[in-house]
N, C-alpha and C. Protein backbone atom coordinates (compact mmCIF):
# COMPACT_ATOMS: atom_id res chain seq x y z
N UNK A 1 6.39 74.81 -64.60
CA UNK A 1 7.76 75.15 -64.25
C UNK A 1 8.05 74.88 -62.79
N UNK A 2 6.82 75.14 -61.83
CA UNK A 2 7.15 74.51 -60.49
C UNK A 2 7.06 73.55 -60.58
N UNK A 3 6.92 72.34 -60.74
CA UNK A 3 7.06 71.02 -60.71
C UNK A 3 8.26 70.44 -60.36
N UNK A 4 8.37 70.02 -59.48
CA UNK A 4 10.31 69.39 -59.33
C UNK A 4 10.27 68.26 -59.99
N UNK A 5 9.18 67.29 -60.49
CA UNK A 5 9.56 66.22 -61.24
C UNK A 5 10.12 66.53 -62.51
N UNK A 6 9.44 67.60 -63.19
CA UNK A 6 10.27 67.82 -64.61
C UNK A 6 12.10 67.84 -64.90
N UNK A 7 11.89 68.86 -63.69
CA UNK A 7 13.28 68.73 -63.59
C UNK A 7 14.63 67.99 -63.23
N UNK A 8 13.96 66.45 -63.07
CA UNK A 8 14.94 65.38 -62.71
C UNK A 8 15.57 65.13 -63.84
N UNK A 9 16.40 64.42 -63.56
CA UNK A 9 17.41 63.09 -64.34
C UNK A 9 18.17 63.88 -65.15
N UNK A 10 18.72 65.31 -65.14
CA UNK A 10 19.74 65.55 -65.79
C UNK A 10 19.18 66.50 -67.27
N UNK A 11 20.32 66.93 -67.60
CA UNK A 11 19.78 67.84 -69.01
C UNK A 11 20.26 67.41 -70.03
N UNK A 12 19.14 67.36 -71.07
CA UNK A 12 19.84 66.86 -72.89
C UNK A 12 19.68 68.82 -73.21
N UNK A 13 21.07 68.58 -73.54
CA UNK A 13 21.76 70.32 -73.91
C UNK A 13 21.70 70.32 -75.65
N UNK A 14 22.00 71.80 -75.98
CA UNK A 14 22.70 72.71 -76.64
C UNK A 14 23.17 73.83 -76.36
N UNK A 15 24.38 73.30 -76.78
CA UNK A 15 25.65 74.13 -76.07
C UNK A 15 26.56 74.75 -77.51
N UNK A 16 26.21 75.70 -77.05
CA UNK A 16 27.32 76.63 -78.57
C UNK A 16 28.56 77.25 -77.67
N UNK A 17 29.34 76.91 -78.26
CA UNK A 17 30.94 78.12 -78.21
C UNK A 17 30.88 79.41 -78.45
N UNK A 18 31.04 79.95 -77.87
CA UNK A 18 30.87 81.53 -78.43
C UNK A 18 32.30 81.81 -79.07
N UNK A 19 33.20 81.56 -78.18
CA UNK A 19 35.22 82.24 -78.21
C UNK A 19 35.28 83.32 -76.55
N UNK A 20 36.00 83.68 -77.37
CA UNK A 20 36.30 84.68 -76.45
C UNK A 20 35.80 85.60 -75.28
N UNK A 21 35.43 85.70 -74.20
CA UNK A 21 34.85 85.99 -73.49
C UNK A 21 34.78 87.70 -73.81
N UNK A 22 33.62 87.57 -73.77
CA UNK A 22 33.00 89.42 -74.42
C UNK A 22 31.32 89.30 -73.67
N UNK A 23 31.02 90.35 -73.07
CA UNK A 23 29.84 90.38 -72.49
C UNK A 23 28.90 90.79 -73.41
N UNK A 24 29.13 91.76 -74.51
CA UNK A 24 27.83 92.27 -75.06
C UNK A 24 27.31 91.27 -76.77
N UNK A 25 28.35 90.07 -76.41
CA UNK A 25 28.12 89.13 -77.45
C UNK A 25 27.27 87.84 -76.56
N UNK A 26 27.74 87.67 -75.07
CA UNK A 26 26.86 86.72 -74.65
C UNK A 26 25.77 87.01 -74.06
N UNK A 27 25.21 88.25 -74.40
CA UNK A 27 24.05 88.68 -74.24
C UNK A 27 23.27 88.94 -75.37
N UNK A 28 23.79 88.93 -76.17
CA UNK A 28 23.38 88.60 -77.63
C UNK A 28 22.90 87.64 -77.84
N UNK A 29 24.02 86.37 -77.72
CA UNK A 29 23.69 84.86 -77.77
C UNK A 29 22.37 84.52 -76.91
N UNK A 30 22.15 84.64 -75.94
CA UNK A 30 21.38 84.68 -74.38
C UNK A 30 19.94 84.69 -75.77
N UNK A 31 19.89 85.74 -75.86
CA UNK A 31 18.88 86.87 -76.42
C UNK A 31 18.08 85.92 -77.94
N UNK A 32 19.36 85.28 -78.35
CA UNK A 32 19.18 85.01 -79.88
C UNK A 32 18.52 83.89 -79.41
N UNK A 33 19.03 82.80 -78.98
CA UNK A 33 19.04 81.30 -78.64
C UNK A 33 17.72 81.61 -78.16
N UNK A 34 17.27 81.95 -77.20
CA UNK A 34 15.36 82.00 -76.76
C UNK A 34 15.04 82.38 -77.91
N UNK A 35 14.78 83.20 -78.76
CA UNK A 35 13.92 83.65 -79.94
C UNK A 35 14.32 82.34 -80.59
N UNK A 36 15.08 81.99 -80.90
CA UNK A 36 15.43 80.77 -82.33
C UNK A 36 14.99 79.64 -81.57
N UNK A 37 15.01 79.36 -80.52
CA UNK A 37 14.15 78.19 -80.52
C UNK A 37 12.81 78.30 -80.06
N UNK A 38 12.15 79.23 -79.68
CA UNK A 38 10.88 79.63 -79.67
C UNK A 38 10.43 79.70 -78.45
N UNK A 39 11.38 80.03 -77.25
CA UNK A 39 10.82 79.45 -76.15
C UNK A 39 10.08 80.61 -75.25
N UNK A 40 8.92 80.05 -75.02
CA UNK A 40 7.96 81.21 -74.06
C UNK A 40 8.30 81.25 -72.83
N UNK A 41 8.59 82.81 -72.53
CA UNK A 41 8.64 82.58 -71.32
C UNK A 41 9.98 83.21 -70.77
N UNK A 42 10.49 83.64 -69.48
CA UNK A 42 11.84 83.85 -69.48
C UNK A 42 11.57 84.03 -67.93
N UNK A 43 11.54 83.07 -66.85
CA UNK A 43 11.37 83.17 -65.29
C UNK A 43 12.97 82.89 -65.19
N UNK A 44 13.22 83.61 -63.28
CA UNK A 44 14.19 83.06 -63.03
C UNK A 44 13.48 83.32 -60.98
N UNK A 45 14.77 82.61 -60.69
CA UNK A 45 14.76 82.63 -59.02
C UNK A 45 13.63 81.49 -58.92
N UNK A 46 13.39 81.55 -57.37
CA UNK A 46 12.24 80.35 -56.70
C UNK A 46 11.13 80.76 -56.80
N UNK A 47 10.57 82.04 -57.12
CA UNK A 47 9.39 82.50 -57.44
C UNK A 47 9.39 83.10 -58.48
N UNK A 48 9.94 82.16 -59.28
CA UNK A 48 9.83 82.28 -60.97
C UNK A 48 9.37 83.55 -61.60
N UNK A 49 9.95 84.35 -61.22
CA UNK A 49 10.03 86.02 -62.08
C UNK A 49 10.23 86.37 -63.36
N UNK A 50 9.18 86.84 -64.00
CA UNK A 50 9.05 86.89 -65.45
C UNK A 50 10.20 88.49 -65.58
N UNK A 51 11.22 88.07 -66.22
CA UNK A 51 12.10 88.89 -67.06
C UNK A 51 11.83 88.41 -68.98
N UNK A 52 12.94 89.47 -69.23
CA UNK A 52 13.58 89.27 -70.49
C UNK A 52 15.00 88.61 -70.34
N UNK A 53 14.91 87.63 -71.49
CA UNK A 53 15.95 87.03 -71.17
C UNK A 53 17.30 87.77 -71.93
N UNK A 54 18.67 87.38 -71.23
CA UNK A 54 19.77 88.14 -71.39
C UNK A 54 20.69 87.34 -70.84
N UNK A 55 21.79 88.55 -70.31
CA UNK A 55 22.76 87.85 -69.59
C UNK A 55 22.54 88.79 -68.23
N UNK A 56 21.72 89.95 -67.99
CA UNK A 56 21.03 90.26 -66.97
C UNK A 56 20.43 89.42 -66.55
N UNK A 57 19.45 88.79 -67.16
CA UNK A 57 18.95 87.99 -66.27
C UNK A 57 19.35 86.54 -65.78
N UNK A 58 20.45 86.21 -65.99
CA UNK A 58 21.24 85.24 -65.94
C UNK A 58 21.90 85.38 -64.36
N UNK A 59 21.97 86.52 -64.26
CA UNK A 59 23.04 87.02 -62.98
C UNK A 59 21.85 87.05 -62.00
N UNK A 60 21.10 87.03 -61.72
CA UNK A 60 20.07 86.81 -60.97
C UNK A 60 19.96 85.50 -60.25
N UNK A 61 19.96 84.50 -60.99
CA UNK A 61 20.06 82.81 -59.80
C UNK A 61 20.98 81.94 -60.94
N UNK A 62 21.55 81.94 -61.92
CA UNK A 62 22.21 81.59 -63.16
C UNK A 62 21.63 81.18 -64.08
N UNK A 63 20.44 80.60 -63.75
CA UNK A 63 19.39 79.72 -64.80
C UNK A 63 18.50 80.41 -65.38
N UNK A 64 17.68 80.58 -66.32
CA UNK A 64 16.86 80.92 -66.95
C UNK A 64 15.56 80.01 -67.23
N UNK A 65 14.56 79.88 -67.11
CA UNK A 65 13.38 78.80 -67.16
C UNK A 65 12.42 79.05 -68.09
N UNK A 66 11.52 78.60 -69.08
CA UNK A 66 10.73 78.63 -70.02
C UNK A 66 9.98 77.55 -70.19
N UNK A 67 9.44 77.76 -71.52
CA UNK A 67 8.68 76.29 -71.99
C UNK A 67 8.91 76.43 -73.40
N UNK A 68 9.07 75.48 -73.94
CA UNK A 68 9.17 75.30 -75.25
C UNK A 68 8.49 74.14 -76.32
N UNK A 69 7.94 74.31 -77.90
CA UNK A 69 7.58 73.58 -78.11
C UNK A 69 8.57 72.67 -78.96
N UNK A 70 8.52 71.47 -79.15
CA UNK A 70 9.55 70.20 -79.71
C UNK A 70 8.97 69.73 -80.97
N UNK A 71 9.31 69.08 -82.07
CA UNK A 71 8.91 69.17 -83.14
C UNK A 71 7.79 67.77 -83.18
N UNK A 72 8.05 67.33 -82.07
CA UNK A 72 7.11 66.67 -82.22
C UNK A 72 5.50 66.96 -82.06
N UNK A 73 5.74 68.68 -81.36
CA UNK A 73 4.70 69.27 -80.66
C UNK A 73 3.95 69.59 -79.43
N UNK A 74 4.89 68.65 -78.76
CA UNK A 74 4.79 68.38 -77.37
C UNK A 74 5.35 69.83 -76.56
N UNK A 75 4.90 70.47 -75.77
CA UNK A 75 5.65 71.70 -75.11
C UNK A 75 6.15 71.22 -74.01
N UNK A 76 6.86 71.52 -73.27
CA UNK A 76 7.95 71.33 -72.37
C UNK A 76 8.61 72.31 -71.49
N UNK A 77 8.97 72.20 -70.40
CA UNK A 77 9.84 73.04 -69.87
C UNK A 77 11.50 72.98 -70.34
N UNK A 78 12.39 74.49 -70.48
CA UNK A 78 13.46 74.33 -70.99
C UNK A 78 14.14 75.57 -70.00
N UNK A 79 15.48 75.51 -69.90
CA UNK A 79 16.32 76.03 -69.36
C UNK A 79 17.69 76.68 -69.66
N UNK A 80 18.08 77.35 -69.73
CA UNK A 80 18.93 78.03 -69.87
C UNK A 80 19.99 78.32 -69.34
N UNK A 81 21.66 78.77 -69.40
CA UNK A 81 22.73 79.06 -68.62
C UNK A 81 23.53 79.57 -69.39
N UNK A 82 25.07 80.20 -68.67
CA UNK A 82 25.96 80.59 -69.83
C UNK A 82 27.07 80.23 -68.82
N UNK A 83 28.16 80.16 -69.05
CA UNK A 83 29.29 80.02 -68.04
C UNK A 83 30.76 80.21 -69.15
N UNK A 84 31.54 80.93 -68.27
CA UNK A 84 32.42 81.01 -68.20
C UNK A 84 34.17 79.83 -68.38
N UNK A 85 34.29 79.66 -69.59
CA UNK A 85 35.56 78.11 -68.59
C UNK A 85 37.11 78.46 -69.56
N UNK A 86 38.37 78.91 -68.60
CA UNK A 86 38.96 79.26 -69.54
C UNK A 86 39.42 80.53 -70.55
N UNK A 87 38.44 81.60 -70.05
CA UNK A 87 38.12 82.74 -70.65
C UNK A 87 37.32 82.39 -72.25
N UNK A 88 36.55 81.31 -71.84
CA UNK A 88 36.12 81.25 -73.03
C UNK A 88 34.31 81.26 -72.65
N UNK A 89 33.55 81.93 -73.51
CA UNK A 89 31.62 81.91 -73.32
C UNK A 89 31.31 80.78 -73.84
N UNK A 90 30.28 80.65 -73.48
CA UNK A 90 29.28 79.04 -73.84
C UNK A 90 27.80 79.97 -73.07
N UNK A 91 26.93 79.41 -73.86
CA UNK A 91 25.63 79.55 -73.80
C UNK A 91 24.68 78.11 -73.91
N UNK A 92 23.87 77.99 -72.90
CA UNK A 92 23.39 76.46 -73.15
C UNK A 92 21.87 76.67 -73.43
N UNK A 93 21.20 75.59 -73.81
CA UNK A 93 19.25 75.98 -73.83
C UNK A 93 19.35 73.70 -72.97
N UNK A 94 18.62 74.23 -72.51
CA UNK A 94 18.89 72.70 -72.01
C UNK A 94 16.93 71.94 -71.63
N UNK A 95 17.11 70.72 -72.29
CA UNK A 95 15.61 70.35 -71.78
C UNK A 95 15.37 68.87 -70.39
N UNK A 96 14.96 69.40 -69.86
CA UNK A 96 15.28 68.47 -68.78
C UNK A 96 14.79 66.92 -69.15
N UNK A 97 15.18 66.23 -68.54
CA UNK A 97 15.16 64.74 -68.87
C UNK A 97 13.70 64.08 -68.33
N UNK A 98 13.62 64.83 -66.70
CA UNK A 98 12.17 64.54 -66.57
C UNK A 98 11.06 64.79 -67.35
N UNK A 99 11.15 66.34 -67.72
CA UNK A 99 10.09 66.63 -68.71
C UNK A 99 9.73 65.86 -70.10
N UNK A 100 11.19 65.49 -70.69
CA UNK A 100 11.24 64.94 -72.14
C UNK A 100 10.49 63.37 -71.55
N UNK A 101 10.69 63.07 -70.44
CA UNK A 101 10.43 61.79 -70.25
C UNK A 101 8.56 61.09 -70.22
N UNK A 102 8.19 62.67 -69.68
CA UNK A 102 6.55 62.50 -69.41
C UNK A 102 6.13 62.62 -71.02
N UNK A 103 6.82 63.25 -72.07
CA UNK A 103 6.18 63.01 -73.55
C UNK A 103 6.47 61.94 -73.70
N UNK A 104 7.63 61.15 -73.78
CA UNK A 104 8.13 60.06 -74.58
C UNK A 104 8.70 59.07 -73.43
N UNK A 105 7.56 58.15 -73.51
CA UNK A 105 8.31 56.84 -72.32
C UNK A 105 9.89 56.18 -73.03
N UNK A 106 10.38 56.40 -74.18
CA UNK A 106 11.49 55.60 -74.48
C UNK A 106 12.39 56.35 -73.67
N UNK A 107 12.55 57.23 -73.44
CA UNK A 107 13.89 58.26 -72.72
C UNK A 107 14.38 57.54 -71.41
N UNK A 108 13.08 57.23 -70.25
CA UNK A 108 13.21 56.47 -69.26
C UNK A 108 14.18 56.81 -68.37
N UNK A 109 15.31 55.76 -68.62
CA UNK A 109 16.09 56.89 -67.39
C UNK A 109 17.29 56.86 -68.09
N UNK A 110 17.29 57.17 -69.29
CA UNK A 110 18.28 57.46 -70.10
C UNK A 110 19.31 58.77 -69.53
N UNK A 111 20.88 58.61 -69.45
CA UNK A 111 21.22 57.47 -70.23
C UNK A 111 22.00 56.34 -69.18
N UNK A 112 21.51 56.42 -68.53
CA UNK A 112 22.00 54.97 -67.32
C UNK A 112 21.30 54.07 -67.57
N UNK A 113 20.62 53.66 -68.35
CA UNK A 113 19.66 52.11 -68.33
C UNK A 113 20.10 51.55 -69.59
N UNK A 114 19.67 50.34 -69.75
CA UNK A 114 20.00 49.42 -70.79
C UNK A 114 20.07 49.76 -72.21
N UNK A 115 19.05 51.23 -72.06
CA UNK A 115 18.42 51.68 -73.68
C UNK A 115 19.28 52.83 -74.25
N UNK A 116 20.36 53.40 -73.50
CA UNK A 116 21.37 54.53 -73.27
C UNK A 116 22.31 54.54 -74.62
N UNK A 117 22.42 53.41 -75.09
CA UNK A 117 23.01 53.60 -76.41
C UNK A 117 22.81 53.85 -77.91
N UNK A 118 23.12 53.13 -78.75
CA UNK A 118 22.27 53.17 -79.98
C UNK A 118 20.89 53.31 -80.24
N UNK A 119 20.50 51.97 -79.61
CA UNK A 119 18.93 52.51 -78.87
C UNK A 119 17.74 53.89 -79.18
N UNK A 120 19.05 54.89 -78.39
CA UNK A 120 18.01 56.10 -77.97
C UNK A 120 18.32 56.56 -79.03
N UNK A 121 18.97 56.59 -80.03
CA UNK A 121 18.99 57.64 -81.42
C UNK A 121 17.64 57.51 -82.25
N UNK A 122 17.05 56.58 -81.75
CA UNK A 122 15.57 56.82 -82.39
C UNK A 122 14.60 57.84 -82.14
N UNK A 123 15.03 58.01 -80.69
CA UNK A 123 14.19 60.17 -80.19
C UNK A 123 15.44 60.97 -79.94
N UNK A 124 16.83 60.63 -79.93
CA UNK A 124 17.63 61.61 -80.46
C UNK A 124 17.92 62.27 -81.16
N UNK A 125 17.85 61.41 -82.63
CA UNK A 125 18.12 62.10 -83.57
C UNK A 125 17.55 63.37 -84.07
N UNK A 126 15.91 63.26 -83.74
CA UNK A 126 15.27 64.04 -84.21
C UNK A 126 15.20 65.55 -83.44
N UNK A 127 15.32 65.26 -82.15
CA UNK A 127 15.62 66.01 -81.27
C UNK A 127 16.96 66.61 -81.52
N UNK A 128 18.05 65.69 -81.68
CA UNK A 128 19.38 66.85 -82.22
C UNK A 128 19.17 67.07 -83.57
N UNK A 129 18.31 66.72 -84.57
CA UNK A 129 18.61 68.12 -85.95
C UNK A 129 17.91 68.92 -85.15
N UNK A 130 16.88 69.17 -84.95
CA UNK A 130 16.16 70.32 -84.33
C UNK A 130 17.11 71.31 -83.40
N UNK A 131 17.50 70.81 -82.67
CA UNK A 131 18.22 71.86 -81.86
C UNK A 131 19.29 72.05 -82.64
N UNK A 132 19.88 71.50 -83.86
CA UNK A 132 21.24 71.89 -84.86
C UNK A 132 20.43 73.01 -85.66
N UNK A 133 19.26 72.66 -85.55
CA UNK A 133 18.24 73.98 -86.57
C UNK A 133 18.45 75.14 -85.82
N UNK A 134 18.19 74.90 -84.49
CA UNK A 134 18.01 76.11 -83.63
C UNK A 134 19.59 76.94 -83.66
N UNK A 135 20.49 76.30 -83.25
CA UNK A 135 21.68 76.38 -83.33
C UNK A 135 22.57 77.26 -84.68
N UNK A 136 21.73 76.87 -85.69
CA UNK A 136 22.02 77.32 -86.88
C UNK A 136 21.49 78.89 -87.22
N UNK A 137 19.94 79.36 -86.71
CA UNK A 137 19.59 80.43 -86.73
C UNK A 137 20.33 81.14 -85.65
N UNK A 138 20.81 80.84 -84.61
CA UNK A 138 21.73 81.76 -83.99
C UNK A 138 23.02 82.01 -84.33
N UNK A 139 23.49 81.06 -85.14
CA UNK A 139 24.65 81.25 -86.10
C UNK A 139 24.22 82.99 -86.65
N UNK A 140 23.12 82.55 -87.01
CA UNK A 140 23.09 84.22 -88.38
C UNK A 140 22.87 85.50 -87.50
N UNK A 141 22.72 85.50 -86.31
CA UNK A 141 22.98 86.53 -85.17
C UNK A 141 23.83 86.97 -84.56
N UNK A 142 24.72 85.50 -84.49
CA UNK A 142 25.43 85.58 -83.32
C UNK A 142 26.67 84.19 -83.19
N UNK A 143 27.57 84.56 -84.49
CA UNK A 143 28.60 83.62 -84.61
C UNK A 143 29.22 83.01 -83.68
N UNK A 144 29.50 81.32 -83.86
CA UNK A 144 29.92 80.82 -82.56
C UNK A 144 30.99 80.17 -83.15
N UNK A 145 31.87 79.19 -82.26
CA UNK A 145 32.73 78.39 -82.52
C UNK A 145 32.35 76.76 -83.17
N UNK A 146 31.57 76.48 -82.40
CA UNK A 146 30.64 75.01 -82.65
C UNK A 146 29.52 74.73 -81.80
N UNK A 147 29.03 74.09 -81.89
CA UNK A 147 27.75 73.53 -80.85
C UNK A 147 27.53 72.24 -80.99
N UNK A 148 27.56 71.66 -79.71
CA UNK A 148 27.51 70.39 -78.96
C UNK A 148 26.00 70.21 -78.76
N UNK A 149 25.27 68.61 -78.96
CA UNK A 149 24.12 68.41 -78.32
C UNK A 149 24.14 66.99 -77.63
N UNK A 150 23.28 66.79 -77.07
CA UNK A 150 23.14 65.80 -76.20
C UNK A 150 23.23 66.21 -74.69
N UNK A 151 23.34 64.67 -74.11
CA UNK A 151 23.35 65.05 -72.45
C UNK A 151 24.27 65.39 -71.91
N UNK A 152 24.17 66.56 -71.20
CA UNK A 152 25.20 67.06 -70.04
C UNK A 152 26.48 67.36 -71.40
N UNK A 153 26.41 67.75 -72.13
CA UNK A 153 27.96 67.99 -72.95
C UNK A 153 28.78 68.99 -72.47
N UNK A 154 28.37 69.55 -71.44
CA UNK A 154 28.98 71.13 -71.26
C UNK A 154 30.35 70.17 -70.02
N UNK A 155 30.41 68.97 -69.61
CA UNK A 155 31.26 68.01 -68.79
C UNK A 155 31.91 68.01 -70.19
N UNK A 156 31.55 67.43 -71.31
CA UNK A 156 32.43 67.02 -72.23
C UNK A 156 33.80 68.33 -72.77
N UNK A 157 32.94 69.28 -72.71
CA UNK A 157 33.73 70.14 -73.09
C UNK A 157 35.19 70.62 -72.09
N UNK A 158 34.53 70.40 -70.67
CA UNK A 158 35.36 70.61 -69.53
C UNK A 158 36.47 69.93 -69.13
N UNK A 159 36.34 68.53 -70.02
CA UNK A 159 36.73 67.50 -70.21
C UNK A 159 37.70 67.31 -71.22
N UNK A 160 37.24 67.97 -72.12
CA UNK A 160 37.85 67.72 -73.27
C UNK A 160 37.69 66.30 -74.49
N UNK A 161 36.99 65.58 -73.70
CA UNK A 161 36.36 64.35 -73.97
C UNK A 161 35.16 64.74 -75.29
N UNK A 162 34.96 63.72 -76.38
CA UNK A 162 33.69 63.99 -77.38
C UNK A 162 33.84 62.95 -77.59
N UNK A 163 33.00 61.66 -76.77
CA UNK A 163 33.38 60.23 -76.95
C UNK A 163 32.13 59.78 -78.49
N UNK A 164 31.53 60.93 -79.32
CA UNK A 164 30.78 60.19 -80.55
C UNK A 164 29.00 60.24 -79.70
N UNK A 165 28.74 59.94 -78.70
CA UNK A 165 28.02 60.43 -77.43
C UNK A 165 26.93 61.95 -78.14
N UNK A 166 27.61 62.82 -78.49
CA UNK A 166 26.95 63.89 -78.94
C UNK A 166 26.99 64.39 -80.43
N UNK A 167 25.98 65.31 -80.62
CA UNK A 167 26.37 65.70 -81.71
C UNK A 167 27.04 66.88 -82.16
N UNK A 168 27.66 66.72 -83.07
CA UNK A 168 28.57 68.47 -83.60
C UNK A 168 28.06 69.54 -84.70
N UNK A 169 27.88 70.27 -84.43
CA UNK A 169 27.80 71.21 -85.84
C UNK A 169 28.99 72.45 -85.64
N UNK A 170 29.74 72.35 -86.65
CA UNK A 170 30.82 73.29 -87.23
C UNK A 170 30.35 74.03 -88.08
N UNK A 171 30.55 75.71 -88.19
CA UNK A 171 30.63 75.63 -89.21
C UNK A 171 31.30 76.36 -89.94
N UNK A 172 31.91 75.96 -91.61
CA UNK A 172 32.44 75.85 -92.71
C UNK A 172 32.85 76.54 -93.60
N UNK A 173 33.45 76.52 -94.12
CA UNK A 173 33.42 78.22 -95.61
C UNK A 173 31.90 77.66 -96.21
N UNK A 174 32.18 76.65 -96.64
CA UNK A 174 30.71 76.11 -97.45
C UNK A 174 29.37 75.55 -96.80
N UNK A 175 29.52 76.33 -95.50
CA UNK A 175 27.74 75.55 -94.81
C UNK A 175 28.17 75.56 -93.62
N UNK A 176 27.49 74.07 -93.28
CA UNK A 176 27.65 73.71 -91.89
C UNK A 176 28.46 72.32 -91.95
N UNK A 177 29.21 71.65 -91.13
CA UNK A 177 29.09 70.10 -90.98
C UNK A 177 28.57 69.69 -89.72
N UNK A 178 27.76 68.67 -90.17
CA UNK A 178 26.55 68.02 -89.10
C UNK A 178 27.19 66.87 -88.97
N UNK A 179 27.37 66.18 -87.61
CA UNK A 179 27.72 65.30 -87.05
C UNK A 179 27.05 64.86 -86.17
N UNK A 180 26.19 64.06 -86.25
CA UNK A 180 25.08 63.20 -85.54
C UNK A 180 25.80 62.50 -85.00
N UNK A 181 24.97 62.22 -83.66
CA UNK A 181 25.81 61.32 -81.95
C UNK A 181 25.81 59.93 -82.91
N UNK A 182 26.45 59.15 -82.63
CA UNK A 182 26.86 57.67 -82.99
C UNK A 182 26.71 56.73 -82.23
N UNK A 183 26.44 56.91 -80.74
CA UNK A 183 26.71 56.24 -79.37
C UNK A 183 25.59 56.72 -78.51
């Protein structure tokens, strides 16, 4: 987790909607999202202080830090945030680009290099059902609006922009709908 290389080149997110800004639901979310995706660990600040994760411990330096394992098996460092936009909550789990990059040389310096498009859906994809998995068990905790994956989406949202770039999960009277990035 000290390592500053892990933490380069940006974050491939999941980002859920919560609605409405309510504190004892985005501490819920906070709470759910580490257990559902399995992640060990819950440091925050420059001398990485082992808490429980929350939205207490959020208010501390904003970030949350862990490690997590990926389905490929590979463990990793992962990160955490929640913010505010709008009066509306968002909760993120985010894996840094450096780290994903020391498992898997295709990532590289995605997504600014040549391989940034269609390309990368060959370690995307698998990487966004997984985090739509994760996404989905916090559904049954902790109802959201939708959840966004890919890089940096929490701009998209700010934006208003969903250029196909990420993926969507809604969900449905009858399930979920899964919408895998296209781009």
């Amino acid at each position: 987790m000290s390592d500053a290389e892990n933490w380069c080149g940006g974050f491939y997110e999941l980002l859920l909607e919560l609605g409405a800004t309510d504190d004892l639901r985005l501490d819920r979310a906070v709470r759910s999202l580490w257990r559902a995706a399995g992640v060990r660990e819950c440091r925050v600040g420059p001398d990485l202080v082992e808490v429980a994760p929350g939205a207490d411990a959020l208010a501390v330096d904003g970030h949350l830090r862990g490690t997590v394992t990926l389905p490929s098996g590979d463990r990793v460092v992962c990160g955490g945030y929640a913010h505010r936009y709008d009066s509306t909550d968002s909760v993120e789990l985010y894996l840094p680009l450096g780290a994903l990059e020391r498992i898997d040389r295709r990532i590289g310096g995605y997504p600014f290099n040549d391989r940034g498009g269609v390309e990368s859906l060959a370690w995307r994809a698998p990487l966004d059902r997984w985090l739509a998995d994760v996404a989905i068990r916090v559904y049954d905790e902790v109802p959201f609006e939708r959840a966004l994956i890919g890089f940096e989406v929490d701009e998209d949202v700010e934006s208003g922009d969903d250029p196909g770039r990420a993926a969507r999960l809604l969900p449905t009277t009858d399930g979920w709908d899964y919408r895998p990035a296209t781009t």
